[in-house]
N, C-alpha and C. Protein backbone atom coordinates (compact mmCIF):
# COMPACT_ATOMS: atom_id res chain seq x y z
N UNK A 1 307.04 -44.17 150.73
CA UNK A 1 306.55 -43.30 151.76
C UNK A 1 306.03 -42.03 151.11
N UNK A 2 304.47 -41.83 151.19
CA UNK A 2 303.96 -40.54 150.73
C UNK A 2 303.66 -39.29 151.77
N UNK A 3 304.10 -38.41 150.52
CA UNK A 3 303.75 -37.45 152.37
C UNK A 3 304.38 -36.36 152.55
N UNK A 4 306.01 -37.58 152.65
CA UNK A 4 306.76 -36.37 152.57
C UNK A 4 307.01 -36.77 154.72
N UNK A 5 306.32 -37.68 154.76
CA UNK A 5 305.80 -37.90 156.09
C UNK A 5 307.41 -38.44 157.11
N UNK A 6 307.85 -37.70 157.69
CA UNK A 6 309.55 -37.68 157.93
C UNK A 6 309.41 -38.61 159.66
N UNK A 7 308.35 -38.49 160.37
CA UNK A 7 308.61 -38.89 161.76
C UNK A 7 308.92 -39.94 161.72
N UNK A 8 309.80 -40.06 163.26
CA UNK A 8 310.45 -41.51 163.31
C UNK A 8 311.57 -41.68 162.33
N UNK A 9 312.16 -40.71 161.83
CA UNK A 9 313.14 -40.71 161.11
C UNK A 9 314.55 -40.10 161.63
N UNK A 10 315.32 -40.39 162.21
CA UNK A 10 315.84 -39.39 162.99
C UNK A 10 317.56 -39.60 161.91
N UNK A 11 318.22 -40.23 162.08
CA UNK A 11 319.52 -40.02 161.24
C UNK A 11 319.32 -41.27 160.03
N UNK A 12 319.09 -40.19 159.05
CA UNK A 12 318.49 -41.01 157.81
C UNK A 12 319.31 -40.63 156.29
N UNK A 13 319.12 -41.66 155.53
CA UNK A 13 319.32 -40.89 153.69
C UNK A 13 317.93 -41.67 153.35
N UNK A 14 317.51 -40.80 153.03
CA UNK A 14 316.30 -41.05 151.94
C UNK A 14 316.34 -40.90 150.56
N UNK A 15 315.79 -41.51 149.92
CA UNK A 15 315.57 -41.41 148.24
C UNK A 15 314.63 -40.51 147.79
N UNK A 16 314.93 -39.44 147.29
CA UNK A 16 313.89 -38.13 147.04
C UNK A 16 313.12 -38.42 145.39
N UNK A 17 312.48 -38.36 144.53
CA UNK A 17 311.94 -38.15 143.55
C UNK A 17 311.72 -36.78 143.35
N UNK A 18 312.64 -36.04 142.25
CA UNK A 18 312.65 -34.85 142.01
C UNK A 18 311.12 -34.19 141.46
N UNK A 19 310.57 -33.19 141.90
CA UNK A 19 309.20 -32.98 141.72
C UNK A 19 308.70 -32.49 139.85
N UNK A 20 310.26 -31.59 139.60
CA UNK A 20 309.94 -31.42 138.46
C UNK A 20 310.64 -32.74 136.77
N UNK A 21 311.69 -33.16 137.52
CA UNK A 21 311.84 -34.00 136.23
C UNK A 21 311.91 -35.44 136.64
N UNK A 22 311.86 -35.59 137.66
CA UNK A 22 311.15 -37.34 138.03
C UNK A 22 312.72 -37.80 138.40
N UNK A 23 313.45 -37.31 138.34
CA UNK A 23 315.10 -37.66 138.55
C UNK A 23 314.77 -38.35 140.10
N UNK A 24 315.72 -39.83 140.86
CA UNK A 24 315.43 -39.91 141.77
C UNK A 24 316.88 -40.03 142.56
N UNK A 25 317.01 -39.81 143.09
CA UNK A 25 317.93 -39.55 144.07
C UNK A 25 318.82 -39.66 146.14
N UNK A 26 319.59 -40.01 146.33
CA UNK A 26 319.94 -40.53 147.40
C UNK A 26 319.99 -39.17 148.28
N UNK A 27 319.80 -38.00 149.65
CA UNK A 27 320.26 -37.67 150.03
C UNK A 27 320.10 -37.78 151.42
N UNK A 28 320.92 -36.94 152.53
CA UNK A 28 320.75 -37.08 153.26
C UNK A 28 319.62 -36.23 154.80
N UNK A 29 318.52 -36.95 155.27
CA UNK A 29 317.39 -35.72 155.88
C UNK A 29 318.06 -34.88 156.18
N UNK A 30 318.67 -34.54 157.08
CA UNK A 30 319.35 -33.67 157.94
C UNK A 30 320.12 -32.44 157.14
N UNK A 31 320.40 -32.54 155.84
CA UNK A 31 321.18 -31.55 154.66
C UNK A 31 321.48 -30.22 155.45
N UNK A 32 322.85 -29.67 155.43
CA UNK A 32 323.11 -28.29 156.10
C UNK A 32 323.62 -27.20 155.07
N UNK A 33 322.91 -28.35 153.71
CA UNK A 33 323.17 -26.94 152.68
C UNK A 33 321.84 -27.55 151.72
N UNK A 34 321.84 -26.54 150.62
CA UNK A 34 320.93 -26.77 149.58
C UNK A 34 321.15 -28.05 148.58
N UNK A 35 320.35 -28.45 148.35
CA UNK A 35 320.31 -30.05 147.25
C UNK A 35 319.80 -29.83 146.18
N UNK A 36 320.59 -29.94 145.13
CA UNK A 36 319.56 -29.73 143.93
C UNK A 36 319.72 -30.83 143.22
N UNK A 37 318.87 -31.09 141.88
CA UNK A 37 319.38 -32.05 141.44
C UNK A 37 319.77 -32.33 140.45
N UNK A 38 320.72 -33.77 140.08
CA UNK A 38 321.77 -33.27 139.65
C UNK A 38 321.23 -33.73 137.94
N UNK A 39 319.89 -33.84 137.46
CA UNK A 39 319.45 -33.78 136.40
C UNK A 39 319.25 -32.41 135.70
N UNK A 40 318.20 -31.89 136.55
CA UNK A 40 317.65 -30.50 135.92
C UNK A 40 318.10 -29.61 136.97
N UNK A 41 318.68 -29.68 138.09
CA UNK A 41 319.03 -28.29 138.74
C UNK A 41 317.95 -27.56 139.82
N UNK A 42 316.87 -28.30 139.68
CA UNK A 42 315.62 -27.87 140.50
C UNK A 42 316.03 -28.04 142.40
N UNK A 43 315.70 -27.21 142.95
CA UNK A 43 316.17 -27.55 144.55
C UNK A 43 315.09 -28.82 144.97
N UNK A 44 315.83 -29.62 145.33
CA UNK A 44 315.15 -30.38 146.10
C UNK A 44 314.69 -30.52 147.90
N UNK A 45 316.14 -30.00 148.19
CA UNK A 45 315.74 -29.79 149.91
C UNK A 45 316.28 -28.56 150.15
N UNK A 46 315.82 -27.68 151.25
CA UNK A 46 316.96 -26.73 151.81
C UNK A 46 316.52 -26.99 153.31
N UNK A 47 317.86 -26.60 153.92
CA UNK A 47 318.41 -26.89 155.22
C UNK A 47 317.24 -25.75 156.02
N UNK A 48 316.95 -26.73 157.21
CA UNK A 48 316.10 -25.53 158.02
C UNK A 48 316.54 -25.64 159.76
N UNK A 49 317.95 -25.82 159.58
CA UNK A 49 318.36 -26.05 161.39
C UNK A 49 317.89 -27.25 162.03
N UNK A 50 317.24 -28.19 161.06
CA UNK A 50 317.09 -29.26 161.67
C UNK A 50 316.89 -30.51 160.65
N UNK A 51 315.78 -31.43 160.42
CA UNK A 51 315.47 -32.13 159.56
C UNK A 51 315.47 -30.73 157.82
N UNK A 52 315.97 -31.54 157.19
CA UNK A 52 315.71 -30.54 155.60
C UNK A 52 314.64 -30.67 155.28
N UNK A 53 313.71 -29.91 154.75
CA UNK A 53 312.88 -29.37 154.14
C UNK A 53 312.19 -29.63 152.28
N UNK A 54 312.61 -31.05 152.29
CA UNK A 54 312.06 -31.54 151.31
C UNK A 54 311.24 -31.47 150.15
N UNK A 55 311.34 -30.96 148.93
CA UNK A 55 310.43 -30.40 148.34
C UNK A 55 309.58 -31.47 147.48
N UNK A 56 310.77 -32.55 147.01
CA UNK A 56 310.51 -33.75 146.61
C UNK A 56 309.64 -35.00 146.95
N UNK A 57 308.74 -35.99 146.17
CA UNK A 57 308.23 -37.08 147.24
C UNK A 57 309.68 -38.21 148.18
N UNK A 58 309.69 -38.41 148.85
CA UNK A 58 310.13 -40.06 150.06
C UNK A 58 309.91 -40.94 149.05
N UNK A 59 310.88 -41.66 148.36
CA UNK A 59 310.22 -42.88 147.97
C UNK A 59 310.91 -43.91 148.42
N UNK A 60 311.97 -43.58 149.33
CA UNK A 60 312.67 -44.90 150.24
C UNK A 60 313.19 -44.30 151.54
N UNK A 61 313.61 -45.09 152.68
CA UNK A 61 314.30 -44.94 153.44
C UNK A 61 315.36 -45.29 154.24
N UNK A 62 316.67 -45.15 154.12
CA UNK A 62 317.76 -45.58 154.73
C UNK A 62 318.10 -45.53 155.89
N UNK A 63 318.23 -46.20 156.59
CA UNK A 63 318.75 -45.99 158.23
C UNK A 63 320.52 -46.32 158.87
């Protein structure tokens, strides 16, 4: 999933691809805290009161 493209996603874990060191990773959309990751430390999502804020590409989706 490119994009970043979240609709129709409503209680999800997605697989993020970290933007700066390619690290890929399980978390969950909804995050009510900050995600970083756990390669290089780069934030990957922060919480915005609703769906998280993704900085990373979607490259899967869990339901």
């Amino acid at each position: 999933m490119k994009g970043g493209n979240t609709k129709n996603m409503d209680k999800a874990f997605v697989k993020v691809k970290c933007p700066d060191c390619g690290n890929e990773q399980i978390i969950f959309l909804r995050a009510s805290t900050v995600v970083k990751c756990q390669v290089c430390g780069a934030t990957i999502a922060t919480p915005t009161g609703g769906k998280a804020d993704i900085r990373g590409e979607i490259v899967e989706v869990y339901s």
